[in-house]
N, C-alpha and C. Protein backbone atom coordinates (compact mmCIF):
# COMPACT_ATOMS: atom_id res chain seq x y z
N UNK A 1 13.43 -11.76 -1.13
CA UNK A 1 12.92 -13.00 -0.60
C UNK A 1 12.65 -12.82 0.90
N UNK A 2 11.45 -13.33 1.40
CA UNK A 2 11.15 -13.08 3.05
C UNK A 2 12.29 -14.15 3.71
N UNK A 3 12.65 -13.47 4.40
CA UNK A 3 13.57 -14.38 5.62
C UNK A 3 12.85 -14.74 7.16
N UNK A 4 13.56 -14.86 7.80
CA UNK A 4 12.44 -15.43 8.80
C UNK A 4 12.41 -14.68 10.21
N UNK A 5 11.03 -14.35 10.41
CA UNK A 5 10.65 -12.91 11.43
C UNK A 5 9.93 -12.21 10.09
N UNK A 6 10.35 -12.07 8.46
CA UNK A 6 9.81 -10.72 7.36
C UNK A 6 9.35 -12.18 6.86
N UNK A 7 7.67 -11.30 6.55
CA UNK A 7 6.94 -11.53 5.89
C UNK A 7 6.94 -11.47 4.37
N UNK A 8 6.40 -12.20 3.51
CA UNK A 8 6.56 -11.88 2.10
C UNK A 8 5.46 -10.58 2.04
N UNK A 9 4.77 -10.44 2.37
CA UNK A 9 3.76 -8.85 2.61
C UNK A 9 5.07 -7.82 3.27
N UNK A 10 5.97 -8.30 4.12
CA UNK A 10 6.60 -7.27 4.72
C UNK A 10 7.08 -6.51 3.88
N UNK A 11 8.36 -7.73 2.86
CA UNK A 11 9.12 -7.81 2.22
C UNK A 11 8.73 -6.55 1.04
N UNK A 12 7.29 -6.57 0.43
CA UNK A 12 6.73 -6.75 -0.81
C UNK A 12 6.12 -4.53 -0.62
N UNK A 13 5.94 -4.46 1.03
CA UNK A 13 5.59 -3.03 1.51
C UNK A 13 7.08 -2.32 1.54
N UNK A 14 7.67 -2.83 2.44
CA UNK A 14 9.01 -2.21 2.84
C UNK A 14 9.62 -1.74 1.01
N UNK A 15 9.45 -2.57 0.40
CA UNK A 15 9.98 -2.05 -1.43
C UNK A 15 9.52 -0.84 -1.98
N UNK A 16 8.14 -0.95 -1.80
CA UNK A 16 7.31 -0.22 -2.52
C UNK A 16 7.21 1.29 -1.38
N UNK A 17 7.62 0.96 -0.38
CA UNK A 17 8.21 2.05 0.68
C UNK A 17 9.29 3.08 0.29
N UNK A 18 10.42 2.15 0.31
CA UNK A 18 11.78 2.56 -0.02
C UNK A 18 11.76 2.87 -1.56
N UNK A 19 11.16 2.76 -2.29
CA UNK A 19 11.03 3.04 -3.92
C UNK A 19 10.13 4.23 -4.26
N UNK A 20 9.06 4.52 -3.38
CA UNK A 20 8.27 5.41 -3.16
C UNK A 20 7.86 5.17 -4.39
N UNK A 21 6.76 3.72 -4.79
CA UNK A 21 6.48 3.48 -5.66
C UNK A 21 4.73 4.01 -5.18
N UNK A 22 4.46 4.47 -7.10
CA UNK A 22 2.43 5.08 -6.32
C UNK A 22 1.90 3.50 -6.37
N UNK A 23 1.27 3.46 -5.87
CA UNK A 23 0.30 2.32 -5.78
C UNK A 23 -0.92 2.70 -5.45
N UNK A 24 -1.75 1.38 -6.35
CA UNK A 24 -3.30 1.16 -6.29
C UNK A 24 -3.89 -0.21 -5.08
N UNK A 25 -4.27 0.67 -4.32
CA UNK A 25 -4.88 -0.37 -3.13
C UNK A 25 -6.48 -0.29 -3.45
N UNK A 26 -6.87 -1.38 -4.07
CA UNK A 26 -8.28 -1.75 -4.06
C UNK A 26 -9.05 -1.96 -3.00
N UNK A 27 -10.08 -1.55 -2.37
CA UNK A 27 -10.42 -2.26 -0.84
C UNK A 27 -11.56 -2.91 -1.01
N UNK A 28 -11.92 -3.76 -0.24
CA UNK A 28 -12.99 -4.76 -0.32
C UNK A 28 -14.30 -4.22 -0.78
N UNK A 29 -14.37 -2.84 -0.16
CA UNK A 29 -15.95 -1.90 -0.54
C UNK A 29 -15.96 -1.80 -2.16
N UNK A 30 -15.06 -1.74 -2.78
CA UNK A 30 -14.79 -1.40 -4.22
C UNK A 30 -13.89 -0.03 -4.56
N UNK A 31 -14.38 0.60 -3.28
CA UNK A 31 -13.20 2.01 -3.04
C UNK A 31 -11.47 1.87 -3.83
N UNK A 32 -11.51 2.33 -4.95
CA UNK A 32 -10.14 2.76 -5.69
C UNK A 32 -9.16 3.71 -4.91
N UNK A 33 -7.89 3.08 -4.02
CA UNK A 33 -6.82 4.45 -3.74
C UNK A 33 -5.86 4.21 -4.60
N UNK A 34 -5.07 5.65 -4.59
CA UNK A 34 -3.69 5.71 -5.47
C UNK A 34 -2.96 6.75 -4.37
N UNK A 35 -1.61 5.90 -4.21
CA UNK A 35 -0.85 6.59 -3.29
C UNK A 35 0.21 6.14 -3.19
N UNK A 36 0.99 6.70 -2.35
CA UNK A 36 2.56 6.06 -1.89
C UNK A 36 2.33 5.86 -0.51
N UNK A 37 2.81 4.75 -0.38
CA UNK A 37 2.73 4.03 1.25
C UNK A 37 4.05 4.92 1.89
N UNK A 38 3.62 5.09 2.96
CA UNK A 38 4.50 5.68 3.99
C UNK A 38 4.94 4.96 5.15
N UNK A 39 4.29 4.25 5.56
CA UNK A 39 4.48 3.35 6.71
C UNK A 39 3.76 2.32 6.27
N UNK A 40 3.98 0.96 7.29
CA UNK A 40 2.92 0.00 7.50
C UNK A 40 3.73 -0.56 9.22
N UNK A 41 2.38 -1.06 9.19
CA UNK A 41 2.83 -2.11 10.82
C UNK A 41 1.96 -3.41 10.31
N UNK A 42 1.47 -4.08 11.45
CA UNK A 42 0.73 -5.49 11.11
C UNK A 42 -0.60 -5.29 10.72
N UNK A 43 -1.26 -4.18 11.28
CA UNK A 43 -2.90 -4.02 11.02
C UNK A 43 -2.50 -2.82 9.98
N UNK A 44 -2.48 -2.07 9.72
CA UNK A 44 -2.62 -0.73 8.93
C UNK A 44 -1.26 -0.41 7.98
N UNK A 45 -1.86 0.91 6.84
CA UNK A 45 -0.86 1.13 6.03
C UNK A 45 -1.15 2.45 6.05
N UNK A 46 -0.04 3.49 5.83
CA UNK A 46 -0.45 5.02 5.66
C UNK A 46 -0.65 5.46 4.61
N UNK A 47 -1.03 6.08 3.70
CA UNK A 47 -1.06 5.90 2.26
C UNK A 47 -1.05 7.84 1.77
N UNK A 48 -0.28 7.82 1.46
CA UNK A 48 -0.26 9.57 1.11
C UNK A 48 -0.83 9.61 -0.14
N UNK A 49 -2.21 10.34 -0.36
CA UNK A 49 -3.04 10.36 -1.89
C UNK A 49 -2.54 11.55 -2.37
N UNK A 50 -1.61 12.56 -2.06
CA UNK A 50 -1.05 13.94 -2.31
C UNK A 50 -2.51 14.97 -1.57
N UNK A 51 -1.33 15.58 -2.07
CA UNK A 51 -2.60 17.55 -0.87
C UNK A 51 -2.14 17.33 -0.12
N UNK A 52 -1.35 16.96 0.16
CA UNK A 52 -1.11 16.72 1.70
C UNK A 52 -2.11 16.08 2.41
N UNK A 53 -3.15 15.12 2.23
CA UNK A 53 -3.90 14.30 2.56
C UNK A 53 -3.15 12.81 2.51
N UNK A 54 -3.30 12.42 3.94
CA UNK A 54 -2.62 11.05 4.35
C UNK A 54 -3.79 10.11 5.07
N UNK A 55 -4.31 8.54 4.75
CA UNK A 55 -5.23 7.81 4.98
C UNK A 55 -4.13 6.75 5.50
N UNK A 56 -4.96 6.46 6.98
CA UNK A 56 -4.68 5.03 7.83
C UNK A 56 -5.96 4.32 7.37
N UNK A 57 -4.85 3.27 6.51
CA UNK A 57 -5.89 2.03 5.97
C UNK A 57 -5.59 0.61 6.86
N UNK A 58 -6.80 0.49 7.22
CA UNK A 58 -6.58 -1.36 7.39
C UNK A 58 -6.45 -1.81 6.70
N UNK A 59 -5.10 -3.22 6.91
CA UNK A 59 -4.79 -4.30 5.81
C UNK A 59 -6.08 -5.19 5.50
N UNK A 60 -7.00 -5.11 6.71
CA UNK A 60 -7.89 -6.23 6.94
C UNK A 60 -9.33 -5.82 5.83
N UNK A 61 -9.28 -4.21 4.79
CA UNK A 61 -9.60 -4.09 4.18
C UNK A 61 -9.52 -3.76 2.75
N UNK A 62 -8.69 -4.58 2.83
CA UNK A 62 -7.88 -4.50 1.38
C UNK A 62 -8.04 -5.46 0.88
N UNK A 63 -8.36 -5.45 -0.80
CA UNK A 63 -8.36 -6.60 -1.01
C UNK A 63 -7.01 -6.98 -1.96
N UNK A 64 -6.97 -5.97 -3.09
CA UNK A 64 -5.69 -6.31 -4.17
C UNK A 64 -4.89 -4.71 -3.70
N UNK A 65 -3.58 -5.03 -4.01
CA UNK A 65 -2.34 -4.23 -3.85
C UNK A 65 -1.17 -4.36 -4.77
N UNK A 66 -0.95 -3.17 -5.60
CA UNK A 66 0.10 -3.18 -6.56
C UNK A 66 0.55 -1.91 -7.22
N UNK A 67 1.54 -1.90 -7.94
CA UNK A 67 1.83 -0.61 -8.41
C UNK A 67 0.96 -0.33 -9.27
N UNK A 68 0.82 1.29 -9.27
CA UNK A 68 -0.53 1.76 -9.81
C UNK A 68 -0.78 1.81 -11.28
N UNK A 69 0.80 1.80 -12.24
CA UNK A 69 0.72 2.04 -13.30
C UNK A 69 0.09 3.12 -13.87
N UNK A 70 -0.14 3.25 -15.54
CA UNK A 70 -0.49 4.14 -15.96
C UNK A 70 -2.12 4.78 -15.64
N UNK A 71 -2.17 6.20 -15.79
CA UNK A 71 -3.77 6.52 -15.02
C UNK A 71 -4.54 6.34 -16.27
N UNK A 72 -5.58 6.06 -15.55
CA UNK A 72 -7.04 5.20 -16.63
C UNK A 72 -6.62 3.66 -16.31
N UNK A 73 -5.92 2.66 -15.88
CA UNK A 73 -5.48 1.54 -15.75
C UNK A 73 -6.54 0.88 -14.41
């Protein structure tokens, strides 16, 4: 539950952080990622897609965010 200063977005990253859950970040362009968040702050999220390839995403282009579930989903 967000408390006050944490955001329910804070709340909802910091999980999926600490769980090192993969997630599917949809972005407004239609662009499909799958990754594990590594960080976030207020504007951006780090998103590790594996290869060792790591993307600074703006929140401000995102549209849906969730665990990625099974692939083909």
């Amino acid at each position: 539950m967000a408390t006050e200063g944490n955001t329910t977005q804070d709340e909802y990253l910091k999980a999926a952080i600490a769980n090192r859950t993969t997630m599917r970040v949809l972005l407004l362009s239609g662009k499909d990622l799958r990754g594990i968040i590594k960080a976030s702050d207020a504007y951006t999220l780090t998103l590790d897609i594996g290869g060792g390839t790591e993307l600074l995403v703006y929140k401000s282009a995102i549209g849906v965010i969730g665990p990625a579930g099974r692939p083909g989903e």
